[in-house]
Protein backbone atom coordinates (compact mmCIF):
# COMPACT_ATOMS: atom_id res chain seq x y z
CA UNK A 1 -53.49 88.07 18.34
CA UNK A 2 -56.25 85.51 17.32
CA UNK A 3 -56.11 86.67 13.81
CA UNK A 4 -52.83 86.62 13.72
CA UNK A 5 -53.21 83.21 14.63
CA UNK A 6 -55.45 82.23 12.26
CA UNK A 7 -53.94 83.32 9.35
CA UNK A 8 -50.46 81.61 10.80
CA UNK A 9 -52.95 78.55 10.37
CA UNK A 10 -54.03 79.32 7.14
CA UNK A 11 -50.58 79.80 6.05
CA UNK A 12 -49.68 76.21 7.57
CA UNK A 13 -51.94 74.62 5.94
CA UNK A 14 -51.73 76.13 2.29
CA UNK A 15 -49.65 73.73 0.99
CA UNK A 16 -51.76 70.63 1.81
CA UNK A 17 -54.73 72.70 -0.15
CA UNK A 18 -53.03 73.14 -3.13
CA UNK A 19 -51.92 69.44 -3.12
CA UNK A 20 -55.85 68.15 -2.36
CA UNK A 21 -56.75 70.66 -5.21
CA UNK A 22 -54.05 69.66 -7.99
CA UNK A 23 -54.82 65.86 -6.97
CA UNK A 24 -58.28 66.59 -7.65
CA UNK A 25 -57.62 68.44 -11.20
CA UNK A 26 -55.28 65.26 -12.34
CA UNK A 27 -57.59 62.66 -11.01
CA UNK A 28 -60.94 64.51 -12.58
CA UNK A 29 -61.47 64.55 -16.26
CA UNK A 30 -59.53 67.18 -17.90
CA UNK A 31 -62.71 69.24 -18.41
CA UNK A 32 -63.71 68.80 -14.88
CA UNK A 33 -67.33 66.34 -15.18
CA UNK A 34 -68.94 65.55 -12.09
CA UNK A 35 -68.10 62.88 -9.89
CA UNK A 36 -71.20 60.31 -10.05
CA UNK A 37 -71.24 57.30 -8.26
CA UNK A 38 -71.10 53.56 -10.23
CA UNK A 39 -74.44 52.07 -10.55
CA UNK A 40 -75.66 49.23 -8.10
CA UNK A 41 -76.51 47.11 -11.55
CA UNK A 42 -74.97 47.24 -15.47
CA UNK A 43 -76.26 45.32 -18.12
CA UNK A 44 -73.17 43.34 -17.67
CA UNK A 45 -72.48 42.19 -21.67
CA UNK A 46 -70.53 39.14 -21.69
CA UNK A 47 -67.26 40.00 -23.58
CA UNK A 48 -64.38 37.38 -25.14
CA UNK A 49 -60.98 38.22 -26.23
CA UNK A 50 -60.17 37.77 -29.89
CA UNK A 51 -56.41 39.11 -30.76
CA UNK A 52 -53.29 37.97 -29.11
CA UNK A 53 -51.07 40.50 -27.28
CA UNK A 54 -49.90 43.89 -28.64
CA UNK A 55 -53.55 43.95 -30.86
CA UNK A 56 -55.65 46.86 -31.22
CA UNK A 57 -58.49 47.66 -33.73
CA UNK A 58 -58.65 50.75 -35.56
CA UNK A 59 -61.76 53.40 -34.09
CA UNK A 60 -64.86 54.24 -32.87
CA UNK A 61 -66.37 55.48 -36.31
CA UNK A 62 -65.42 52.09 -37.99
CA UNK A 63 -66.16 48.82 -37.62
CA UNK A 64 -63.57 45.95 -36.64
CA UNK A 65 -66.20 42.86 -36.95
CA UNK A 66 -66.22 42.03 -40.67
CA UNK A 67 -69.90 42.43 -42.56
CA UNK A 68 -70.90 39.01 -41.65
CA UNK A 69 -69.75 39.06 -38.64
CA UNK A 70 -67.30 36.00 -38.76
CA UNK A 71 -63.94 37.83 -38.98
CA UNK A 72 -61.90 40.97 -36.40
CA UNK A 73 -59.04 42.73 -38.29
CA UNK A 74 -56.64 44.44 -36.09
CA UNK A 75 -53.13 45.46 -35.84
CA UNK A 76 -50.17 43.39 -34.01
CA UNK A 77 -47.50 46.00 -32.89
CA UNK A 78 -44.22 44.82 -32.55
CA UNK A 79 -43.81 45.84 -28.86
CA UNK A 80 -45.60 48.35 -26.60
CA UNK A 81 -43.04 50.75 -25.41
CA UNK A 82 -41.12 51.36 -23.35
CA UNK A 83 -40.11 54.42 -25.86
CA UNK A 84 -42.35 55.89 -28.81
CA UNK A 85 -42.87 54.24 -32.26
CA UNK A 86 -39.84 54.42 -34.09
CA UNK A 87 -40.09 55.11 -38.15
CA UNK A 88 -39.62 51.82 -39.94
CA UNK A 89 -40.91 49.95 -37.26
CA UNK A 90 -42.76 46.87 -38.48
CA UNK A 91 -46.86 46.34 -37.56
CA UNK A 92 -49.07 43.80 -38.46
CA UNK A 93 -52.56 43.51 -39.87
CA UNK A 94 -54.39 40.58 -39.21
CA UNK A 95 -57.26 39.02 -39.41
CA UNK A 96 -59.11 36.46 -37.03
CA UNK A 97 -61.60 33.97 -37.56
CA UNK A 98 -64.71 33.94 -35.00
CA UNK A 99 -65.76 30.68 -36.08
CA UNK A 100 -63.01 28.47 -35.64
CA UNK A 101 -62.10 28.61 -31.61
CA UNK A 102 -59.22 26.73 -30.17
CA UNK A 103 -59.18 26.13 -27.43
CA UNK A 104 -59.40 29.61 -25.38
CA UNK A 105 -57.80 31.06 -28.84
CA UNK A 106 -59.25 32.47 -31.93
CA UNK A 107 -56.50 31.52 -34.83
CA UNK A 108 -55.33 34.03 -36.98
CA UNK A 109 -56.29 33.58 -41.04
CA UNK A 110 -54.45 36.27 -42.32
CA UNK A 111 -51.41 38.11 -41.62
CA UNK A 112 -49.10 40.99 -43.78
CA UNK A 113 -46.52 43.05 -42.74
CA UNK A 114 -46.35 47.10 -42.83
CA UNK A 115 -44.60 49.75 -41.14
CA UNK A 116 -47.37 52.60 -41.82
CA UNK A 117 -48.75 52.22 -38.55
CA UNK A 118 -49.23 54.55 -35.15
CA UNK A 119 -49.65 53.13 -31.50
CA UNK A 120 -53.16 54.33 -31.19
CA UNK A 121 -54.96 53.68 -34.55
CA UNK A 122 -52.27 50.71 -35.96
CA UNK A 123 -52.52 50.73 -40.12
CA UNK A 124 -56.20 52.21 -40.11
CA UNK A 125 -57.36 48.80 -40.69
CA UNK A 126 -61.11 48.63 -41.77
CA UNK A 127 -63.54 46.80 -43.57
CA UNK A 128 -64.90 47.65 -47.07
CA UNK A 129 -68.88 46.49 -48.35
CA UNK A 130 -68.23 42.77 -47.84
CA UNK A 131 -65.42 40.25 -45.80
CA UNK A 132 -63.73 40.21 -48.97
CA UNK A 133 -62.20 43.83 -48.68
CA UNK A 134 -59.81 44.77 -46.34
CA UNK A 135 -58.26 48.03 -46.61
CA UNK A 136 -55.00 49.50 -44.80
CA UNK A 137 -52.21 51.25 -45.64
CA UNK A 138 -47.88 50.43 -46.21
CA UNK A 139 -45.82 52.45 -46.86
CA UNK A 140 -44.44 52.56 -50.51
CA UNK A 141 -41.53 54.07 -50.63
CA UNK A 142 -39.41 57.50 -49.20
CA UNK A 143 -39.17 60.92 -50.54
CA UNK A 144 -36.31 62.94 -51.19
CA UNK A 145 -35.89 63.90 -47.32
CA UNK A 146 -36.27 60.11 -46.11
CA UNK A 147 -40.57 60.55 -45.12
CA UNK A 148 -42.22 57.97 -46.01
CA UNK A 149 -44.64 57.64 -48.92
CA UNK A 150 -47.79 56.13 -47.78
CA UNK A 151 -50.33 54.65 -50.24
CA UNK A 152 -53.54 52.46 -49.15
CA UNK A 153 -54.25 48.67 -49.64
CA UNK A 154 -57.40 46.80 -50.85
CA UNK A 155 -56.51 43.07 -50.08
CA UNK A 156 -58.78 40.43 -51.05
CA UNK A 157 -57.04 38.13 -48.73
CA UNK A 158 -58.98 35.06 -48.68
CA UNK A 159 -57.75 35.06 -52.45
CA UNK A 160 -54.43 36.40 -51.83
CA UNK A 161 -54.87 39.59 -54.57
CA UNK A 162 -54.12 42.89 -53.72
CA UNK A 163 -54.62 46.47 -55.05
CA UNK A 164 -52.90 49.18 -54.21
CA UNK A 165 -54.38 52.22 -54.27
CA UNK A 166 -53.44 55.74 -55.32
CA UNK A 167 -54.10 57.34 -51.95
CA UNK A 168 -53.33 56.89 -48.08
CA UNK A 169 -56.85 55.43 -46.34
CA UNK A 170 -58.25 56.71 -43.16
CA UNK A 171 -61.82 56.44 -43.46
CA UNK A 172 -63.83 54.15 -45.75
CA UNK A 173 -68.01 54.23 -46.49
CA UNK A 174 -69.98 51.53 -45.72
CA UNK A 175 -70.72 50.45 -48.38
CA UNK A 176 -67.47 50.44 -49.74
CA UNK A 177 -68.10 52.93 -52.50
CA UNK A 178 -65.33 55.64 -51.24
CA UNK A 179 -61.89 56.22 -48.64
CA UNK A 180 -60.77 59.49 -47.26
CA UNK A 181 -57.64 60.55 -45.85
CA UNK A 182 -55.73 63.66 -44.58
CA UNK A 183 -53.13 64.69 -47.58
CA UNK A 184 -50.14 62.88 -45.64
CA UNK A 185 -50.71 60.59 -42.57
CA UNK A 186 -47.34 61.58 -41.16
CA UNK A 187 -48.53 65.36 -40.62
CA UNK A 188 -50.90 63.97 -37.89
CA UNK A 189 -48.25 64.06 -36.05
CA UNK A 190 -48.07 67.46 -36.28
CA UNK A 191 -50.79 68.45 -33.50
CA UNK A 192 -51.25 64.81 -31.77
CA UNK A 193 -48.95 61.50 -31.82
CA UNK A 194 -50.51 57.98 -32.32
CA UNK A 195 -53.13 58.40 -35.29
CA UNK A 196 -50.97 58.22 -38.72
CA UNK A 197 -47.62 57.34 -39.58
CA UNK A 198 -44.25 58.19 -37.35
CA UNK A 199 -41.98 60.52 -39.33
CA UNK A 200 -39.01 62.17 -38.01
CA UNK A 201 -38.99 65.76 -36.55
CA UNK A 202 -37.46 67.05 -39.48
CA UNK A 203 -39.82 65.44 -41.82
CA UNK A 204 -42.48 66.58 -39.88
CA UNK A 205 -41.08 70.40 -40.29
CA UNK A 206 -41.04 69.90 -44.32
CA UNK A 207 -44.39 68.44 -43.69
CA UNK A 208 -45.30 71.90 -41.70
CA UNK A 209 -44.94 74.18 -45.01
CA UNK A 210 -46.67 71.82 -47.13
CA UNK A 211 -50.65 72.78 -48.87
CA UNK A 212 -52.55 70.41 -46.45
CA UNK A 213 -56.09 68.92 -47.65
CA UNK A 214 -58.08 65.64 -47.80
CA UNK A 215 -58.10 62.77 -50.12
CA UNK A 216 -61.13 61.81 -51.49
CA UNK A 217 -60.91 58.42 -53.76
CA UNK A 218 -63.68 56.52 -55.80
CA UNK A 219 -63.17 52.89 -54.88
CA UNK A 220 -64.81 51.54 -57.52
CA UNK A 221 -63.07 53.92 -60.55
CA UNK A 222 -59.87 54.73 -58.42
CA UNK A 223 -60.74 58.35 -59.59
CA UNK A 224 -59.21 60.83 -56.76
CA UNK A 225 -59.77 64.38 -55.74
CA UNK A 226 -58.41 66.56 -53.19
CA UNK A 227 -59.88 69.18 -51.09
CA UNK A 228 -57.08 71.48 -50.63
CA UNK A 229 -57.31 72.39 -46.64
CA UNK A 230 -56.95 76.62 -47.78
CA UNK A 231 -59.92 76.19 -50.07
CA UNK A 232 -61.93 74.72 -46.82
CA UNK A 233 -60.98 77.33 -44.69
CA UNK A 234 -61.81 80.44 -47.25
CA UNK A 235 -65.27 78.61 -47.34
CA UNK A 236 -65.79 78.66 -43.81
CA UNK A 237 -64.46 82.22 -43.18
CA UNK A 238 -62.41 81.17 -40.47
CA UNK A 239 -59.34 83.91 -41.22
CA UNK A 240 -62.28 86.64 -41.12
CA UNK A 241 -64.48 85.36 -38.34
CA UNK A 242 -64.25 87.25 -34.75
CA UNK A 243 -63.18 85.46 -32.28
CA UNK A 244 -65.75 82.93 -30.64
CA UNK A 245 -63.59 81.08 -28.15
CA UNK A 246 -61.32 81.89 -25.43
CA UNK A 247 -57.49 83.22 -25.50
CA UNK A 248 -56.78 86.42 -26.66
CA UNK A 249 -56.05 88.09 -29.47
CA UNK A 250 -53.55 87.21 -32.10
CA UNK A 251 -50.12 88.10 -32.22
CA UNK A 252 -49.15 90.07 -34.88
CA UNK A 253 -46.80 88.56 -36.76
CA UNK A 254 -47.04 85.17 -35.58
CA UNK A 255 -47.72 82.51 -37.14
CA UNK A 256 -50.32 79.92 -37.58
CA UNK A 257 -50.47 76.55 -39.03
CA UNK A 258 -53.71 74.94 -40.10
CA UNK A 259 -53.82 70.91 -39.78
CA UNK A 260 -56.17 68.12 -41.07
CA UNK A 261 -57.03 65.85 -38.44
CA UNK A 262 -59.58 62.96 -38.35
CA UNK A 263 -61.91 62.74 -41.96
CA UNK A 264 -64.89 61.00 -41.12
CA UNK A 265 -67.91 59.80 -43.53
CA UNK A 266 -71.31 59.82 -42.68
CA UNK A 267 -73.62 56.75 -42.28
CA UNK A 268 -74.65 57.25 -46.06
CA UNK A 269 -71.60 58.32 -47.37
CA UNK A 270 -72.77 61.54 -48.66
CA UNK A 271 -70.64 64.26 -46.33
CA UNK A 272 -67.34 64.56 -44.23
CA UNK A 273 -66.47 65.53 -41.19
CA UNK A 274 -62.94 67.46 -41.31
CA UNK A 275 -61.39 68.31 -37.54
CA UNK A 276 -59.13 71.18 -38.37
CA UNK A 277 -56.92 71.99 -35.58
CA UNK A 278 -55.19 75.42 -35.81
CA UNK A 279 -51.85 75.69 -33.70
CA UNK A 280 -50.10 78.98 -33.30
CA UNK A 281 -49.65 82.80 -31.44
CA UNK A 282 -50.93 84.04 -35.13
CA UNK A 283 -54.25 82.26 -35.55
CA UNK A 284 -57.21 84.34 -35.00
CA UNK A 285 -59.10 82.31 -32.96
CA UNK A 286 -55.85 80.79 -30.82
CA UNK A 287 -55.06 76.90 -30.76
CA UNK A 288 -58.69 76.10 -32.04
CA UNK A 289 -60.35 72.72 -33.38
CA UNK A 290 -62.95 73.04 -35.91
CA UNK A 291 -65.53 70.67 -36.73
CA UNK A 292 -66.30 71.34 -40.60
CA UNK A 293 -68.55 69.42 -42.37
CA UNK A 294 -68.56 69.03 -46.32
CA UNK A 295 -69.59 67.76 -49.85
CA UNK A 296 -67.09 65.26 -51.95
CA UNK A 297 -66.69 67.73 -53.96
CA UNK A 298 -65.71 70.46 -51.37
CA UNK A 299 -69.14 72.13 -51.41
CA UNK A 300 -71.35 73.07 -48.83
CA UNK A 301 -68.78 73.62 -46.03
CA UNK A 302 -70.16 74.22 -42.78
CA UNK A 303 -68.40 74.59 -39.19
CA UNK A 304 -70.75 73.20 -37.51
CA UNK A 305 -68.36 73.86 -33.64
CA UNK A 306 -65.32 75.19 -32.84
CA UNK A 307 -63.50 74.51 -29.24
CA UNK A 308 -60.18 74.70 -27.47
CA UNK A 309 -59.34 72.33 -24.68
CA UNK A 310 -62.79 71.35 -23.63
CA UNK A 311 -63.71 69.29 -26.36
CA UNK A 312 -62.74 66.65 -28.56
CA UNK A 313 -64.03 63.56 -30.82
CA UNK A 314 -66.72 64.64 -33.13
CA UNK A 315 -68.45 61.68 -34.64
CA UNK A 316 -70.72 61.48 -37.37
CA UNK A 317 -74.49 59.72 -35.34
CA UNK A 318 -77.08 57.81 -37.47
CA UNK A 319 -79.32 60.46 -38.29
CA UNK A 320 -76.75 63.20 -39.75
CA UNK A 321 -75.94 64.99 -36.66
CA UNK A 322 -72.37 65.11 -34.76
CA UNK A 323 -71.46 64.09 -31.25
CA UNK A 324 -68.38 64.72 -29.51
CA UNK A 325 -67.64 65.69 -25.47
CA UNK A 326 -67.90 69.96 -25.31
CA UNK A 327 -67.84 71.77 -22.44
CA UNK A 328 -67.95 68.91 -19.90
CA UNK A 329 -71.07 67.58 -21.92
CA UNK A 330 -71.64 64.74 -24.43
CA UNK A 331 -73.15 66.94 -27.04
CA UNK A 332 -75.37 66.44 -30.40
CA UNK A 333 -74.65 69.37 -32.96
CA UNK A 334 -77.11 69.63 -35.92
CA UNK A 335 -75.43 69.37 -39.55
CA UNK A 336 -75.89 73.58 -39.46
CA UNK A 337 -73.54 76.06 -39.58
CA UNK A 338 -72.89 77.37 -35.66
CA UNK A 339 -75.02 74.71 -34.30
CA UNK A 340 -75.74 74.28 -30.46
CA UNK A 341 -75.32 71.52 -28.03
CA UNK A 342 -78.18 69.02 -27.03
CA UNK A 343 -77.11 67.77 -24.63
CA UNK A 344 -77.24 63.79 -24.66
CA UNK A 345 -74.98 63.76 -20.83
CA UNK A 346 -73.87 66.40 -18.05
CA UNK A 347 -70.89 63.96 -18.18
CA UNK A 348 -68.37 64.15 -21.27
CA UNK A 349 -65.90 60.43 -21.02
CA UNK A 350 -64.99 58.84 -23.78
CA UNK A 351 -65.80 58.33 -27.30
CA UNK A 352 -69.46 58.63 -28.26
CA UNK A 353 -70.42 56.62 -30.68
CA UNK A 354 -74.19 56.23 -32.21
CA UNK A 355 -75.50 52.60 -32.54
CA UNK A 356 -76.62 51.85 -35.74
CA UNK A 357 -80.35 51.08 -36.23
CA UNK A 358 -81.17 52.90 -32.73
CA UNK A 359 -80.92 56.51 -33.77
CA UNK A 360 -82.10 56.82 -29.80
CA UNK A 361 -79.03 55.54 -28.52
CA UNK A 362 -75.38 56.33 -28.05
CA UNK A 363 -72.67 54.25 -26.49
CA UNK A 364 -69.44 55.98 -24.98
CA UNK A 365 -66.69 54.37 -23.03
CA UNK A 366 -64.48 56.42 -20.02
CA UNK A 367 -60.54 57.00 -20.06
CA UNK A 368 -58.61 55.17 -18.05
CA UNK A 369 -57.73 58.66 -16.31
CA UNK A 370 -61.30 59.07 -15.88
CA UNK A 371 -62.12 56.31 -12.97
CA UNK A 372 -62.56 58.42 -9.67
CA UNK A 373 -65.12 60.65 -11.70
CA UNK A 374 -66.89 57.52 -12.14
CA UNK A 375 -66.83 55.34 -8.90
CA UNK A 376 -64.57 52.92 -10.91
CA UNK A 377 -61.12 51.56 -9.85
CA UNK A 378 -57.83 52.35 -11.30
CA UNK A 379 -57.96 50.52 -14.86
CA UNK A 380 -61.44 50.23 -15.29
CA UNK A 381 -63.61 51.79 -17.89
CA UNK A 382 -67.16 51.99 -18.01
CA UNK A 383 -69.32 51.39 -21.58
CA UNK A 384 -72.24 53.57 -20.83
CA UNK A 385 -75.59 53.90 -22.73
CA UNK A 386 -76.62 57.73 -23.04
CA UNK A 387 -80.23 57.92 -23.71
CA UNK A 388 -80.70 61.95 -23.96
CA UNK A 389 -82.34 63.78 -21.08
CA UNK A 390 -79.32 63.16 -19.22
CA UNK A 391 -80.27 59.48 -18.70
CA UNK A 392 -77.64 56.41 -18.87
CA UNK A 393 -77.13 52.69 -17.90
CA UNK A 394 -73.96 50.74 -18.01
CA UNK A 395 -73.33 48.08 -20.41
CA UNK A 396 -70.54 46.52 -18.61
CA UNK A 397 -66.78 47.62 -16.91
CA UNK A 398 -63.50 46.44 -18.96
CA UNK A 399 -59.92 46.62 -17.52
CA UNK A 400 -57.98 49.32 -19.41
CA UNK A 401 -54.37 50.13 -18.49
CA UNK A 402 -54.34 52.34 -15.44
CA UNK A 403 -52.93 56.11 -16.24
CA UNK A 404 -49.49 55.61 -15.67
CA UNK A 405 -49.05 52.14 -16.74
CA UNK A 406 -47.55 52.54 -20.23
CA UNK A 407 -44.14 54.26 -20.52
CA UNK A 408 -45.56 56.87 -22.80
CA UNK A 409 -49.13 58.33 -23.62
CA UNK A 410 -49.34 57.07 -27.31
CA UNK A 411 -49.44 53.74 -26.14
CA UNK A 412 -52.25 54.05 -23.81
CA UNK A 413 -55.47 51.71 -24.06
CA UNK A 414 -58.25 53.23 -24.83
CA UNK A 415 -61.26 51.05 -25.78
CA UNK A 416 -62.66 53.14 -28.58
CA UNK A 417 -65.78 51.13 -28.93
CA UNK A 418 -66.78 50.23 -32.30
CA UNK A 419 -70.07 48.62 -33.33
CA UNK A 420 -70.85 45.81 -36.22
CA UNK A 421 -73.41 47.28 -39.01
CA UNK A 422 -75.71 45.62 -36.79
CA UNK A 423 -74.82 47.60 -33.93
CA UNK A 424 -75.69 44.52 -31.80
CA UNK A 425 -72.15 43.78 -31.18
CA UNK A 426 -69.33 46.29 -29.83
CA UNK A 427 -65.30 45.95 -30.86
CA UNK A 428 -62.84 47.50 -28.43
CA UNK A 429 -59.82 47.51 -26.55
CA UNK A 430 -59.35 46.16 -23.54
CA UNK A 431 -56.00 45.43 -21.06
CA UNK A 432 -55.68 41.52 -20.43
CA UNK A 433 -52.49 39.78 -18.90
CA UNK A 434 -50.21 43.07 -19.24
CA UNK A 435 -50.99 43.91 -23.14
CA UNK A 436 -53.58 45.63 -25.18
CA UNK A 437 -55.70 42.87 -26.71
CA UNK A 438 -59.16 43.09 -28.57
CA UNK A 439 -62.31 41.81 -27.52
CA UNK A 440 -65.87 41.41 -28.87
CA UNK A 441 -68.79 41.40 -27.20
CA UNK A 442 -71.89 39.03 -26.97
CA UNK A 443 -75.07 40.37 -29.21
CA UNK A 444 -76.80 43.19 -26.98
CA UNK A 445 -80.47 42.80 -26.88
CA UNK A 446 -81.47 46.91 -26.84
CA UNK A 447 -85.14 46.04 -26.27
CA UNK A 448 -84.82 44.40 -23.22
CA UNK A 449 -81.98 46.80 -21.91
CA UNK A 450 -84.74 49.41 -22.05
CA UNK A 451 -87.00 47.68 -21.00
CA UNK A 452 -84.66 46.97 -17.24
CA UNK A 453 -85.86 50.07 -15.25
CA UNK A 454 -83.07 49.00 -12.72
CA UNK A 455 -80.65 49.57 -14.85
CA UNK A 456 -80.73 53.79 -15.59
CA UNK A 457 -80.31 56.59 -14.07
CA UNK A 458 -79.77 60.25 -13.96
């Protein structure tokens, strides 16, 4: 009778575990990083905002804060839900001007129209080798099916000239000397909303059976080239490579679609990074992501990690190596072919990003999502300084929109924190008076943050 009793008890109370546990899954990081408590002090970096509502800049891999540091391009959405992005809605880029406050209000000096835009990454607007190019992309014209043709911009717009160029733009160099882009922004869409251009689900099928690659386009010449995404693939032996990751075998017969995702130059300009995300029954290693690395010219292709769910936003660091969250870590990967994790955190969050002129350092922010896991309140995030060894401080919390705040995912706010060639100052998105706006911080002084024992920990 007393074990019947106690398993009547352990029936009763059944229910209530599986609610604690599924709270705890939801509220957690989706690759489950430890809870850690917030730190008693943060470096606490003064912060201003710069763009008006419904602003975001583009990334964390490229810089909003112009090359001298006086001007923030972003994009102005036309609204922020409640539904998705609608093709042929209308975005703009602008341009603000640091040096000539109003007020509490930073005036706009530029403004132009374009509906090749996405809620998370707006036009892709960036910065070229000096303030006087601006690059983004409009769309063109429509093919055959109604898509949208999607071309970049170079606008010298304190001139008012304007080039268009013979390519879509997703990532430019540094220096200005060369863009990248995925063969058709629209086929982002394909694997994750929010990071191209919005085409409709038909287009998107066309878009499905059509030769994927990247874009690769000579600013200076305007000569192009394009790294057909099957060529890339044969290189890296993915169709003949056992499988390395979790989920079964593939179906025969199934199918499997290969996708370009983020195209990413290094700090010299000299390699990409191509995330290839295979979706499908049919692919040999399952829905995988593969971090390839690669030549201009399409040589020297390397897949340098491969992951399925617990991993995500590979980023080119200072010294040639990659960092991305893997495995519930913030990881390092050598430029090599198979290479393994150093591990700069036991705590993936974010969006690592390397600061430029401290190969020692890298900055990542936390999802709104991710608060509880980090002692934060709902629609904080945290910028935190990883240091390797598993040592961190806290530049500073920033309001984000709490998870459930915006109708639908694509229009969440996610700081992706971007740094000025400097990498003294830090561009991101923050969640001020009910809207996504963009702020910039004050100049960080590194020396002295490392200097403030208070301030890390393990």
């Amino acid at each position: 009778m007393p074990q019947q009793s106690l398993l009547k008890r352990g029936i009763k109370f059944t229910p209530l575990l599986i609610i604690l546990w599924a709270t705890v899954w939801v509220v957690a990081p989706r690759w489950g990083a430890a809870t850690i408590k917030r730190p008693r002090s943060t470096y606490d970096v003064r912060w201003r905002v710069v763009g008006g509502a419904r602003t975001t800049h583009r990334f964390f891999d490229s810089s909003a804060i112009s090359p001298s540091g006086r001007y923030v391009g972003a994009t102005r959405t036309c609204r922020e839900g409640p539904a998705d992005v609608t093709p042929g809605d209308v975005a703009e880029v602008v341009v603000y001007d640091l040096q000539k406050k109003r007020k509490d209000r930073f005036p706009v000096v530029y403004r132009r129209p374009t509906a090749a835009w996405d809620a998370q990454l707006g036009a892709q607007v960036q910065w070229g080798a000096s303030d006087d190019d601006l690059y983004f992309n409009d769309v063109v014209g429509t093919r055959s099916d109604g898509a949208p043709i999607v071309r970049g911009v170079r606008s010298d717009w304190q001139r008012g000239r304007e080039t268009r160029l013979p390519t879509p733009v997703y990532h430019v160099t540094r220096d200005g000397a060369r863009a990248a882009a995925p063969r058709d922004l629209a086929a982002l869409r394909l694997t994750q909303d929010g990071y191209g251009v919005v085409a409709t689900p038909a287009q998107l099928r066309h878009l499905e059976t059509q030769k994927d690659g990247v874009h690769v386009l000579d600013l200076r010449t305007n000569a192009t080239a394009f790294l057909e995404l099957g060529a890339l693939v044969a290189a890296a032996e993915l169709e003949e490579r056992p499988r390395a990751v979790a989920g079964g075998d593939a179906r025969r017969g199934a199918e499997c679609h290969r996708h370009v995702f983020h195209v990413k130059w290094n700090a010299k300009g000299t390699r990409l990074l191509v995330v290839v995300r295979a979706r499908g029954h049919g692919c040999p290693r399952g829905d995988a992501n593969h971090a390839l690395t690669v030549d201009p010219d399409g040589a020297d292709v390397k897949v340098v990690a491969t992951w399925l769910r617990d991993g995500n936003h590979p980023n080119w660091l200072e010294d040639g190596r990659l960092s991305m969250n893997y495995e519930g870590k913030v990881c390092a990967f050598d430029d090599v072919e198979g290479a393994s994790c150093q591990v700069l955190s036991e705590r993936a969050s974010g969006h690592p990003v390397g600061v430029p002129g401290r190969g020692d350092l890298v900055v990542t922010d936390t999802y709104a999502k991710e608060h509880a896991a980090f002692g934060l309140e709902a629609g904080e995030a945290a910028l935190r300084v990883l240091s390797g060894g598993d040592r961190e401080a806290w530049l500073g919390v920033f309001p984000v929109a709490a998870l459930g705040t915006m109708p639908t995912d694509v229009w969440r706010c996610d700081a992706h924190p971007a740094f000025d060639l400097k990498g003294r100052r830090l561009a991101l998105n923050v969640w001020v008076r009910g809207s996504r706006r963009v702020a910039v911080t004050d100049e960080i002084d590194w020396d002295a943050l490392l200097k403030r024992r208070d301030l890390w920990f393990s």
